[in-house]
ModelCIF file with pLDDT and N, C-alpha, C, O atoms, coordinates in Angstrom:
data_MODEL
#
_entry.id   MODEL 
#
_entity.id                         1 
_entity.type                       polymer 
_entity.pdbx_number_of_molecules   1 
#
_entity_poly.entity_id                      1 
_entity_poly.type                           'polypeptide(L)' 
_entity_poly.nstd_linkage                   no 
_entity_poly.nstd_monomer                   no 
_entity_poly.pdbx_seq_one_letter_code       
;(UNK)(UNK)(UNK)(UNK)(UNK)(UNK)(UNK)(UNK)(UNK)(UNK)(UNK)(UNK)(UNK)(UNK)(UNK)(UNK)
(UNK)(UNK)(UNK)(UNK)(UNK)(UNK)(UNK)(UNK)(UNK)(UNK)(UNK)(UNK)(UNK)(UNK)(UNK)(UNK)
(UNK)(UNK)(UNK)(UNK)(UNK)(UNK)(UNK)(UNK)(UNK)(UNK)(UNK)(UNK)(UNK)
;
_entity_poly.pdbx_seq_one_letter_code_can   XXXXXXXXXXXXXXXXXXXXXXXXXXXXXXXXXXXXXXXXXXXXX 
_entity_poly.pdbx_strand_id                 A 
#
loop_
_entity_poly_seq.entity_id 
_entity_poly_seq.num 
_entity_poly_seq.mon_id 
_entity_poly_seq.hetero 
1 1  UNK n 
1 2  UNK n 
1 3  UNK n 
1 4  UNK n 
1 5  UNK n 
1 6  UNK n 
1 7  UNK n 
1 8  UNK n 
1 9  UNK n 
1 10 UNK n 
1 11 UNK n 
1 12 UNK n 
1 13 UNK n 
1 14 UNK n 
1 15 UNK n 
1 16 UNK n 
1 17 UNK n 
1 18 UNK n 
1 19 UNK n 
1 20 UNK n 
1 21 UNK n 
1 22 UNK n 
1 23 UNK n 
1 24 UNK n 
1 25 UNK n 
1 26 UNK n 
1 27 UNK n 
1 28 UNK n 
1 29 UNK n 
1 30 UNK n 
1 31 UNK n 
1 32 UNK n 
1 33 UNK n 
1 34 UNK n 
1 35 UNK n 
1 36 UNK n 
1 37 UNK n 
1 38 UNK n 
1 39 UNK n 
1 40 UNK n 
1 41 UNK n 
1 42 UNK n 
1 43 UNK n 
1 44 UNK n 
1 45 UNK n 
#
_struct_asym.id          A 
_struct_asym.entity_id   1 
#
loop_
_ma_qa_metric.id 
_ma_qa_metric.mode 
_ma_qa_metric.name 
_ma_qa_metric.software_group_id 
_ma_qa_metric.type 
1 global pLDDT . pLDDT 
2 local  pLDDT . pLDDT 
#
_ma_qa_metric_global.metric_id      1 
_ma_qa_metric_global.metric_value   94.42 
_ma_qa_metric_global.model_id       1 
_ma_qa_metric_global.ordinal_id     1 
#
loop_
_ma_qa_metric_local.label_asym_id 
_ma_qa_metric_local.label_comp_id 
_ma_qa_metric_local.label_seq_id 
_ma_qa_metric_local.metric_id 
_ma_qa_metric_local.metric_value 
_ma_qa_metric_local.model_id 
_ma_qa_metric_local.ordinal_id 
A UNK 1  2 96.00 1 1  
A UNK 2  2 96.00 1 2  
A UNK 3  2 96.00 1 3  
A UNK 4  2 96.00 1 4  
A UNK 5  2 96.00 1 5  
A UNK 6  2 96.00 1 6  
A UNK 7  2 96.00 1 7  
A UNK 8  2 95.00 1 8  
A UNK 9  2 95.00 1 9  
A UNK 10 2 94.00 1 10 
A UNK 11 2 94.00 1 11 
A UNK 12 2 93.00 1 12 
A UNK 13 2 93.00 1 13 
A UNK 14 2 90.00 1 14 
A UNK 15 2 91.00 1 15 
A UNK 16 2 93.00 1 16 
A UNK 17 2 95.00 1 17 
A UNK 18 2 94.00 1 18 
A UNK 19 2 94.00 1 19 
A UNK 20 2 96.00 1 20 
A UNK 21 2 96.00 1 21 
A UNK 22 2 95.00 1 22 
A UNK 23 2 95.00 1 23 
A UNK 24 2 95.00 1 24 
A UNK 25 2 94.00 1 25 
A UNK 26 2 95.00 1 26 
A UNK 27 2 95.00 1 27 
A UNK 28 2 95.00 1 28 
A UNK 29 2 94.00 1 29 
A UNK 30 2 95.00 1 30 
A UNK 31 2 95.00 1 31 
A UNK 32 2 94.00 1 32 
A UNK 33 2 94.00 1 33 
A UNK 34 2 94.00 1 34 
A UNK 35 2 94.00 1 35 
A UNK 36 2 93.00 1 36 
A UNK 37 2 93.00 1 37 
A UNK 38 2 91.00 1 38 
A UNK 39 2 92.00 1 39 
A UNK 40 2 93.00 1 40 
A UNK 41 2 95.00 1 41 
A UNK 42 2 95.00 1 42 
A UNK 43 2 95.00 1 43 
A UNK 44 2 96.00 1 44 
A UNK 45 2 97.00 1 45 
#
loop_
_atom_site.group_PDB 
_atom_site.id 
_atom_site.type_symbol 
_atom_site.label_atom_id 
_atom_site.label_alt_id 
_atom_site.label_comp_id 
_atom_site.label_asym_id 
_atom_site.label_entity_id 
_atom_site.label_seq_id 
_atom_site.pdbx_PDB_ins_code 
_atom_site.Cartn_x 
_atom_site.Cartn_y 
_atom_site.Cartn_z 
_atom_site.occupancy 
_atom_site.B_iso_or_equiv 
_atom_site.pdbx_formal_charge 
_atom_site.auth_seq_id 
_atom_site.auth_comp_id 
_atom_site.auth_asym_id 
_atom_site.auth_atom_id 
_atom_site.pdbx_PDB_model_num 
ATOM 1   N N  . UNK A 1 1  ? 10.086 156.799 -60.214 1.00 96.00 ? 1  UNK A N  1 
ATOM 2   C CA . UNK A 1 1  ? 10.407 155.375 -60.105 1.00 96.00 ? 1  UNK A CA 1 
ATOM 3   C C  . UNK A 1 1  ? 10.283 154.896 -58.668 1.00 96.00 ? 1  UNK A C  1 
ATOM 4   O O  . UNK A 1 1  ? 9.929  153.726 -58.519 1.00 96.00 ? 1  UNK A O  1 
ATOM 5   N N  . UNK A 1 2  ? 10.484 155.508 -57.770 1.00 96.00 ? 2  UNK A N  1 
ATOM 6   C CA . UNK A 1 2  ? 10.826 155.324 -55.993 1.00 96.00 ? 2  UNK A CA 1 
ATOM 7   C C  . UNK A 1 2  ? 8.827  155.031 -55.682 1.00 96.00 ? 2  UNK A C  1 
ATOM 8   O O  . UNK A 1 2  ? 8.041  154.271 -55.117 1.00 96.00 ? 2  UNK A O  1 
ATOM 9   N N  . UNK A 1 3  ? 8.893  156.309 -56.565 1.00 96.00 ? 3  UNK A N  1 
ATOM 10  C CA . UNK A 1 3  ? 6.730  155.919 -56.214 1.00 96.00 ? 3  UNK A CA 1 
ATOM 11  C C  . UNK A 1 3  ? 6.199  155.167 -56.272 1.00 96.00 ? 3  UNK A C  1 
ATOM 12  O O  . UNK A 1 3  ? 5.389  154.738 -55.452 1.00 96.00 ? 3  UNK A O  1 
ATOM 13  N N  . UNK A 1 4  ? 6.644  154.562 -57.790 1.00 96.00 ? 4  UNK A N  1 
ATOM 14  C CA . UNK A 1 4  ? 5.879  153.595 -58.692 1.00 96.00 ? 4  UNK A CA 1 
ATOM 15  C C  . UNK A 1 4  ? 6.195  151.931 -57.488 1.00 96.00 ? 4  UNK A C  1 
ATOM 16  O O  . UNK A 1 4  ? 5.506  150.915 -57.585 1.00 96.00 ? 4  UNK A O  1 
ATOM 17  N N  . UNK A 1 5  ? 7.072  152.061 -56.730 1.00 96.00 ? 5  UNK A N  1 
ATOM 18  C CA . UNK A 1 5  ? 7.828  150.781 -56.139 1.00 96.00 ? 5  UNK A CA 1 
ATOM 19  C C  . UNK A 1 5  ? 7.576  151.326 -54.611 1.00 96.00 ? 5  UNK A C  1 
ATOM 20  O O  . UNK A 1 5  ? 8.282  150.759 -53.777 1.00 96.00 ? 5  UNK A O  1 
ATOM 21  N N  . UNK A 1 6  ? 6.967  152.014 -54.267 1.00 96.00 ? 6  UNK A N  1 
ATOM 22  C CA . UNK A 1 6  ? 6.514  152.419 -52.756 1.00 96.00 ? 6  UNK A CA 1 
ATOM 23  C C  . UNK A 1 6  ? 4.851  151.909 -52.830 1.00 96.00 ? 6  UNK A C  1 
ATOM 24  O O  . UNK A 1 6  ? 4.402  151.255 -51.889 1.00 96.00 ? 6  UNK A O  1 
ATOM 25  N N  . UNK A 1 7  ? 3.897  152.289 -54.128 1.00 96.00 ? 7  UNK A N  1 
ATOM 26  C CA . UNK A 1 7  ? 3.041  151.953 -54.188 1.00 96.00 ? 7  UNK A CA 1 
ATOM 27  C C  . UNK A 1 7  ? 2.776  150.513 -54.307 1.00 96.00 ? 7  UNK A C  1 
ATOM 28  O O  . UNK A 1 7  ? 1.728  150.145 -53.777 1.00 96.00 ? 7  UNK A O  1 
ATOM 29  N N  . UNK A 1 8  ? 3.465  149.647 -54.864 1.00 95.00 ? 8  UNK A N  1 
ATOM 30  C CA . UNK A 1 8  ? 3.732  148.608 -55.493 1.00 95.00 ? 8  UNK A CA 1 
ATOM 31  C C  . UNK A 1 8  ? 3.828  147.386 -53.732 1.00 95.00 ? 8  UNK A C  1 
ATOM 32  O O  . UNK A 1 8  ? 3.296  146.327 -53.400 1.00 95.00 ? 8  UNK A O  1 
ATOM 33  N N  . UNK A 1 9  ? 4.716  148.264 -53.143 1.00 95.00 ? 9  UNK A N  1 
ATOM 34  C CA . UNK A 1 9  ? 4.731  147.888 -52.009 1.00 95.00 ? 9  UNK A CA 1 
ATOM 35  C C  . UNK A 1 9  ? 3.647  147.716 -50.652 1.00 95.00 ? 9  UNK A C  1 
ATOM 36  O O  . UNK A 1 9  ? 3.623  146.868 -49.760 1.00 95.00 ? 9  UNK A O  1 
ATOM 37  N N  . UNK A 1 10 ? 2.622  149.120 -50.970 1.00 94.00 ? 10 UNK A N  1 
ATOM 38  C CA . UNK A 1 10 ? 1.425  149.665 -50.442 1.00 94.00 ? 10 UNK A CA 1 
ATOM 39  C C  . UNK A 1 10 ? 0.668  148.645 -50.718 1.00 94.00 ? 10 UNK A C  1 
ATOM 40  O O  . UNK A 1 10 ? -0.044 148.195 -49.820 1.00 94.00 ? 10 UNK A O  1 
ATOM 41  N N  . UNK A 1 11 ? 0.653  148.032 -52.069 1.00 94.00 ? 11 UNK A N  1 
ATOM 42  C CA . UNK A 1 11 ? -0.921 147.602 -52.296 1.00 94.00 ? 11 UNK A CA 1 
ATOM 43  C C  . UNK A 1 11 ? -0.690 146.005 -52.173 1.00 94.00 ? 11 UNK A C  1 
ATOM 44  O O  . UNK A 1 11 ? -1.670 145.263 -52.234 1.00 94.00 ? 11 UNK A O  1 
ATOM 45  N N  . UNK A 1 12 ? 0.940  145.349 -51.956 1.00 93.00 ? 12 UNK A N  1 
ATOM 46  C CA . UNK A 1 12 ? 1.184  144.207 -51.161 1.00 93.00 ? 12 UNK A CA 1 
ATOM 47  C C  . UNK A 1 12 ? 0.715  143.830 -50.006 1.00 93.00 ? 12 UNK A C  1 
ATOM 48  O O  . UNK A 1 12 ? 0.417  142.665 -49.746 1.00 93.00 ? 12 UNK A O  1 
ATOM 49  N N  . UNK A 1 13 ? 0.588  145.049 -49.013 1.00 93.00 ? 13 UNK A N  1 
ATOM 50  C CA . UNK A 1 13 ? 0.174  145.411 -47.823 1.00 93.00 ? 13 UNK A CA 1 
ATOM 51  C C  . UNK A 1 13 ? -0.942 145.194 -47.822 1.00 93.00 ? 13 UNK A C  1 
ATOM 52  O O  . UNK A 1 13 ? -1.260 144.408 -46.930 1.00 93.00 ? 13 UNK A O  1 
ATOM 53  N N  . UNK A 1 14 ? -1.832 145.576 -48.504 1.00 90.00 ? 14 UNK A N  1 
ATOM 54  C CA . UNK A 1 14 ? -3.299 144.982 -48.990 1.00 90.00 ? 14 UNK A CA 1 
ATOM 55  C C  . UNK A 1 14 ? -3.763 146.864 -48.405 1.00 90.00 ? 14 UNK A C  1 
ATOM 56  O O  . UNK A 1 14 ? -4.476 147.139 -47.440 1.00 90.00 ? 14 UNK A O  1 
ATOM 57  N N  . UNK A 1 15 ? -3.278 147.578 -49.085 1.00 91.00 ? 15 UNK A N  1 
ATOM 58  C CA . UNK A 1 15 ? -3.485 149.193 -48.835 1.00 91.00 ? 15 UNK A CA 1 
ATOM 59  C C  . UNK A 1 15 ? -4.572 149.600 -50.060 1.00 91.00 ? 15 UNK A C  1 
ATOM 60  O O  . UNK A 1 15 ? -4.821 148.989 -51.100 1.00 91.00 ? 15 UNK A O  1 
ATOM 61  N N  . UNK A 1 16 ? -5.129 150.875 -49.535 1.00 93.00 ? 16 UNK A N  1 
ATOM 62  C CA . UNK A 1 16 ? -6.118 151.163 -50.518 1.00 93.00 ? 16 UNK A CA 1 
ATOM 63  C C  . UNK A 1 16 ? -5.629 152.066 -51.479 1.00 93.00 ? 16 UNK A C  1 
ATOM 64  O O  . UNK A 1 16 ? -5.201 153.094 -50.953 1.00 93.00 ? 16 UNK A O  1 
ATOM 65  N N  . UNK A 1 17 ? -5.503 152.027 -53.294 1.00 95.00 ? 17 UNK A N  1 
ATOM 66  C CA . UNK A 1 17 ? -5.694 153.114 -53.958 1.00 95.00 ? 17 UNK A CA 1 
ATOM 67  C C  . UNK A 1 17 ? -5.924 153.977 -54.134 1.00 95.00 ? 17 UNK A C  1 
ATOM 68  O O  . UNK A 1 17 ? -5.520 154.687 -55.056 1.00 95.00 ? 17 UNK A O  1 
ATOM 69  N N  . UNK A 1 18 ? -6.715 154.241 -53.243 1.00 94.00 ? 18 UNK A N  1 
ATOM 70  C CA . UNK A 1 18 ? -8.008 155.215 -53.448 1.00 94.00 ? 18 UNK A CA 1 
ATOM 71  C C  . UNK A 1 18 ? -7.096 156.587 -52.262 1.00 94.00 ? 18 UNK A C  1 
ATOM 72  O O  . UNK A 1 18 ? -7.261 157.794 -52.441 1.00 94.00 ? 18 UNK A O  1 
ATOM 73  N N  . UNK A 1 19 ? -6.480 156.188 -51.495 1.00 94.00 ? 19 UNK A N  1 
ATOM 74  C CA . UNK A 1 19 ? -6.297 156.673 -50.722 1.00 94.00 ? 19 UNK A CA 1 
ATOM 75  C C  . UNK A 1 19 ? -4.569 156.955 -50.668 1.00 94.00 ? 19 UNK A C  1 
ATOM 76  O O  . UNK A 1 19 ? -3.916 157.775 -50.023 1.00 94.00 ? 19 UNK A O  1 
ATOM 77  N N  . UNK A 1 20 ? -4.137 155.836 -51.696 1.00 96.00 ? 20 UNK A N  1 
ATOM 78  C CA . UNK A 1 20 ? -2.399 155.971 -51.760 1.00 96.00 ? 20 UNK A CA 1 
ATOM 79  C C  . UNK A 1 20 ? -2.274 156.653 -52.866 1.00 96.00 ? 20 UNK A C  1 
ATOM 80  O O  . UNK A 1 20 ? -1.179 157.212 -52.804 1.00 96.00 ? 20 UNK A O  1 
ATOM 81  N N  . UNK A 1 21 ? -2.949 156.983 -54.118 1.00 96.00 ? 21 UNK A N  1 
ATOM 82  C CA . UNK A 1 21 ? -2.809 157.620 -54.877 1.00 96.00 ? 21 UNK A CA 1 
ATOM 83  C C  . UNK A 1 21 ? -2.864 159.409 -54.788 1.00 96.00 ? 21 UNK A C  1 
ATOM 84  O O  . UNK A 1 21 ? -1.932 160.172 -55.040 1.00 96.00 ? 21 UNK A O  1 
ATOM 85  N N  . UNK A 1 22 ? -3.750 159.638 -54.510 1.00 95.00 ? 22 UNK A N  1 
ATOM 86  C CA . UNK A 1 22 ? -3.457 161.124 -54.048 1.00 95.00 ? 22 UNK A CA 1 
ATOM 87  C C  . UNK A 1 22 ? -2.467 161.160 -53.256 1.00 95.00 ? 22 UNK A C  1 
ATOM 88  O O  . UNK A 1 22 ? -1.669 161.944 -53.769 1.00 95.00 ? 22 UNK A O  1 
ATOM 89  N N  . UNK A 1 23 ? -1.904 160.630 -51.968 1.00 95.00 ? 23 UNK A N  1 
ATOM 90  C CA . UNK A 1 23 ? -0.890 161.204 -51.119 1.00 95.00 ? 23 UNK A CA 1 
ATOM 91  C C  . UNK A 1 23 ? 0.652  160.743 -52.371 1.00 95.00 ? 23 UNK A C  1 
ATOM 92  O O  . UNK A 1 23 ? 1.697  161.394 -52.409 1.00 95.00 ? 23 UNK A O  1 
ATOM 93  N N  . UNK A 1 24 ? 0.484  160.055 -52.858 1.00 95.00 ? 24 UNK A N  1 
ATOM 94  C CA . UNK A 1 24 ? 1.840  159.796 -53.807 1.00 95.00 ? 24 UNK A CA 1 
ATOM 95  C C  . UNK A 1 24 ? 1.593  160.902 -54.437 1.00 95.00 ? 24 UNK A C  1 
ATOM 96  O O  . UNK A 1 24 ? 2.699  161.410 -54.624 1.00 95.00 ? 24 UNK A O  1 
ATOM 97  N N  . UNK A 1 25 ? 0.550  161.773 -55.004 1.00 94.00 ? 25 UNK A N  1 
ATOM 98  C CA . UNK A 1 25 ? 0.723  162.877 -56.298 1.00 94.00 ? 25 UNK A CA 1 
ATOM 99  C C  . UNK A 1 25 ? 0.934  164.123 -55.002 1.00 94.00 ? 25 UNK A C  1 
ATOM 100 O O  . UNK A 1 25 ? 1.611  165.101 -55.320 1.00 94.00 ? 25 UNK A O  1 
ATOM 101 N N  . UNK A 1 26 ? 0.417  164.078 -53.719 1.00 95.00 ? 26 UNK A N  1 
ATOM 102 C CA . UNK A 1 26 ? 0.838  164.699 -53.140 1.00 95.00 ? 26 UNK A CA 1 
ATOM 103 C C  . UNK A 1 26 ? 2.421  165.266 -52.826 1.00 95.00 ? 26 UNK A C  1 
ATOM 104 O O  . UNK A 1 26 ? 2.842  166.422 -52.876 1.00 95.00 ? 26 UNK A O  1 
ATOM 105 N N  . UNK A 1 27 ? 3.050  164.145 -52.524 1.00 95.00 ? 27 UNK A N  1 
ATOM 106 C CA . UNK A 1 27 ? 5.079  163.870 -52.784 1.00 95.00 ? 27 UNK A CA 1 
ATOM 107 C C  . UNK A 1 27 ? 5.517  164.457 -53.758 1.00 95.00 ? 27 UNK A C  1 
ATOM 108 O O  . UNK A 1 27 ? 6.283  165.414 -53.875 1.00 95.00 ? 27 UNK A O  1 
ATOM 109 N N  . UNK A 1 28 ? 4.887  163.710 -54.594 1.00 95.00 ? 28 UNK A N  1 
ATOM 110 C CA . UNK A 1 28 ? 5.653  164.611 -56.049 1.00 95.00 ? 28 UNK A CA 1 
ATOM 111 C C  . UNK A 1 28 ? 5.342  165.860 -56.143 1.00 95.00 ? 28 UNK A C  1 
ATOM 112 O O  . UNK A 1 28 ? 6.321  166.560 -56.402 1.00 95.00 ? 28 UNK A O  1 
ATOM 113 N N  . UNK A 1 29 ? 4.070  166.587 -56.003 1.00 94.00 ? 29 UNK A N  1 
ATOM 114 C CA . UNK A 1 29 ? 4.215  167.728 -56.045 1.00 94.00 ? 29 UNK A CA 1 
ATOM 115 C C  . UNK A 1 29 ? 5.020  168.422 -54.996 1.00 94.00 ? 29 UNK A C  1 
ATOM 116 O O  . UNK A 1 29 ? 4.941  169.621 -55.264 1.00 94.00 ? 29 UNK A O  1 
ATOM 117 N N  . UNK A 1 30 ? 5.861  168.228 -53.781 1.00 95.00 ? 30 UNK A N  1 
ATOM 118 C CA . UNK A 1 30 ? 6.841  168.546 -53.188 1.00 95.00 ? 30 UNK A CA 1 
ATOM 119 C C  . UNK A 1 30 ? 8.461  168.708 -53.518 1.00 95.00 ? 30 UNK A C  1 
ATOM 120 O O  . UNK A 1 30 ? 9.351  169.538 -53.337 1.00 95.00 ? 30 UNK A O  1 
ATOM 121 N N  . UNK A 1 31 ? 8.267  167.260 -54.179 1.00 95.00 ? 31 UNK A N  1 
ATOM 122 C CA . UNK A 1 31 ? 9.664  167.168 -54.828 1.00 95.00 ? 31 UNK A CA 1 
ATOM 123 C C  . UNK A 1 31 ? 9.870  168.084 -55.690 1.00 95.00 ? 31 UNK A C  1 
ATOM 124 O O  . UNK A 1 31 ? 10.864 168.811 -55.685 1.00 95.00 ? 31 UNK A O  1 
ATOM 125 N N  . UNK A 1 32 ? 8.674  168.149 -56.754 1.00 94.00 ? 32 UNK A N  1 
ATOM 126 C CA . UNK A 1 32 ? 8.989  169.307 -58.067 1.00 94.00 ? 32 UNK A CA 1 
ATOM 127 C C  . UNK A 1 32 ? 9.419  170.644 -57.251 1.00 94.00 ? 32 UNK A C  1 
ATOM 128 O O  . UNK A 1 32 ? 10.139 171.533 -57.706 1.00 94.00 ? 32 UNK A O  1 
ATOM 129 N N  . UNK A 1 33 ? 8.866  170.614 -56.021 1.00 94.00 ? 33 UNK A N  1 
ATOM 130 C CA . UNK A 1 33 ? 8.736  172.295 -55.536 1.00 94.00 ? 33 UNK A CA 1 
ATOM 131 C C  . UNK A 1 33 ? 10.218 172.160 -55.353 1.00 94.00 ? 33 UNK A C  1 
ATOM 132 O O  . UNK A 1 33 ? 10.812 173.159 -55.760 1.00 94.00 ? 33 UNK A O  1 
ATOM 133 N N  . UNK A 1 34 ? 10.941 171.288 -54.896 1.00 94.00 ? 34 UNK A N  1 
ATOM 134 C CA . UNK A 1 34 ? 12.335 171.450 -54.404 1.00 94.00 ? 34 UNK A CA 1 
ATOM 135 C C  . UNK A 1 34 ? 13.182 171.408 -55.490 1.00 94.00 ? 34 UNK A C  1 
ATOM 136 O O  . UNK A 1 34 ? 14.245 171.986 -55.262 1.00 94.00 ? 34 UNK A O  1 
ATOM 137 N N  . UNK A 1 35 ? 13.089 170.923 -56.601 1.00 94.00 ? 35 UNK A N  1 
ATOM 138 C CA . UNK A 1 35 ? 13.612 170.802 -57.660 1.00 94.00 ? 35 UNK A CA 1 
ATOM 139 C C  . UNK A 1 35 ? 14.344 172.413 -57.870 1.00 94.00 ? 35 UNK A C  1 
ATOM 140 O O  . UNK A 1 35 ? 13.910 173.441 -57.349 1.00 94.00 ? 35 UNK A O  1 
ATOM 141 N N  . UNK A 1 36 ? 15.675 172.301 -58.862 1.00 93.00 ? 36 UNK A N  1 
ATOM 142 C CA . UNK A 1 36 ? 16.488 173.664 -58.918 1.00 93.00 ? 36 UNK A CA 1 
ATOM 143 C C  . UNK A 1 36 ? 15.118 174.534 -60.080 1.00 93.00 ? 36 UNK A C  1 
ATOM 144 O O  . UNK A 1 36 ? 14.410 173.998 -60.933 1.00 93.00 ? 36 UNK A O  1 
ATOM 145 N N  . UNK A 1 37 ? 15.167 175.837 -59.696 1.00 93.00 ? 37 UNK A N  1 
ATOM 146 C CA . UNK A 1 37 ? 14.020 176.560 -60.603 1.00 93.00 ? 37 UNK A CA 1 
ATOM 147 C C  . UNK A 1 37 ? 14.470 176.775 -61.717 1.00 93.00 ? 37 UNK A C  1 
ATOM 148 O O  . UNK A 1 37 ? 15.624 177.171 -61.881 1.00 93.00 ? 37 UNK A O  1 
ATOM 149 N N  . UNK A 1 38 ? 13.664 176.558 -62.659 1.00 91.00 ? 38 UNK A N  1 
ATOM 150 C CA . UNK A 1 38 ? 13.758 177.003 -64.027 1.00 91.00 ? 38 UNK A CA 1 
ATOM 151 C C  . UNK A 1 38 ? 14.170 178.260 -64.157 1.00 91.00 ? 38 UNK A C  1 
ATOM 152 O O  . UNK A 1 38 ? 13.449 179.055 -63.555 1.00 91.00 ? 38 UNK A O  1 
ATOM 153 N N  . UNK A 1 39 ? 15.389 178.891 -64.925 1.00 92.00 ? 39 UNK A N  1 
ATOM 154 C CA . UNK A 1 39 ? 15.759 179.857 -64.974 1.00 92.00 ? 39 UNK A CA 1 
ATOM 155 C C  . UNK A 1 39 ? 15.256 181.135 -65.743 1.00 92.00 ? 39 UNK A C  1 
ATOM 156 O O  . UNK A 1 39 ? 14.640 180.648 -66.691 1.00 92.00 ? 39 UNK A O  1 
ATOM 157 N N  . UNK A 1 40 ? 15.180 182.547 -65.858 1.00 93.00 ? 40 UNK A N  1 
ATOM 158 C CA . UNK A 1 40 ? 14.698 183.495 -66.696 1.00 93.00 ? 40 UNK A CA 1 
ATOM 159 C C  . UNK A 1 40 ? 15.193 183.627 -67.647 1.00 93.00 ? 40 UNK A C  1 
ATOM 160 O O  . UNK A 1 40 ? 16.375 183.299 -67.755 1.00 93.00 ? 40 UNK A O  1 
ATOM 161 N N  . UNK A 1 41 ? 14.282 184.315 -69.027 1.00 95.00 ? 41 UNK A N  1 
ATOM 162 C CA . UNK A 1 41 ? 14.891 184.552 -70.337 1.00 95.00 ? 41 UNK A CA 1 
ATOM 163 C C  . UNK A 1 41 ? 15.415 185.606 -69.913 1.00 95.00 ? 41 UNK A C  1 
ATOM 164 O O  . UNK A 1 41 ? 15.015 186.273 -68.959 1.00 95.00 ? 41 UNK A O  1 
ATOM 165 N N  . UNK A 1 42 ? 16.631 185.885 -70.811 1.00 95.00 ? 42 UNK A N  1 
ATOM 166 C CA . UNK A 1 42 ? 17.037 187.492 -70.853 1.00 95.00 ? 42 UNK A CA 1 
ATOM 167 C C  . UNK A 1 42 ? 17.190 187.944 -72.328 1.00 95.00 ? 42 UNK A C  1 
ATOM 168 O O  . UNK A 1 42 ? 17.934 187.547 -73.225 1.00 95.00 ? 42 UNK A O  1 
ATOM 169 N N  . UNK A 1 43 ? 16.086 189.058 -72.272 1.00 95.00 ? 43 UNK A N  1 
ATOM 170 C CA . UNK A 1 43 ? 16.018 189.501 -73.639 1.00 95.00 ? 43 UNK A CA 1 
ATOM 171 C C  . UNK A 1 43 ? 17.365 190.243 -73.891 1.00 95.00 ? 43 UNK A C  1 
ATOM 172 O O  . UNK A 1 43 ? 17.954 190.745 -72.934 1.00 95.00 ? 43 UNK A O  1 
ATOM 173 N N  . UNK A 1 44 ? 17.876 190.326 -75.178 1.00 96.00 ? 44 UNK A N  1 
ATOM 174 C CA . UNK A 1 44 ? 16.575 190.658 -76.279 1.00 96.00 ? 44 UNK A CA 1 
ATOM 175 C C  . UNK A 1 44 ? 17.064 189.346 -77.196 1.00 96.00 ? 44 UNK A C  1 
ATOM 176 O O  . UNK A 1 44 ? 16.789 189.109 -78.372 1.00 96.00 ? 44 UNK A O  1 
ATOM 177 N N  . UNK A 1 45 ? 17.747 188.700 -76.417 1.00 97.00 ? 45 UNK A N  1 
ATOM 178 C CA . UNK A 1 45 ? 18.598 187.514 -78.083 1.00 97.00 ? 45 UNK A CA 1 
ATOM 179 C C  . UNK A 1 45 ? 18.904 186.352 -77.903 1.00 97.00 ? 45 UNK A C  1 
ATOM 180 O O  . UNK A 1 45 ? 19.377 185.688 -78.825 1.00 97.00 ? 45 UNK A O  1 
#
């Protein structure tokens, strides 16, 4: 949501797409990295 309204803001600016779109998928793929990790199964049940 913070993206969608940073970009929104970018292209007010009269900013290019072309060029704000990758660095926004760039962010997010950071954030996910920081995100708490998905935890392990423990077999057997």
């Amino acid at each position: 949501t913070q993206m969608t309204h940073s970009l929104q803001e970018l292209a007010t600016a009269q900013g290019s797409f072309e060029v704000a779109f990758p660095d926004a998928a760039e962010k997010m793929r950071n954030v996910i990295i920081q995100l708490k990790e998905v935890k392990a199964c423990i077999p057997p049940c």
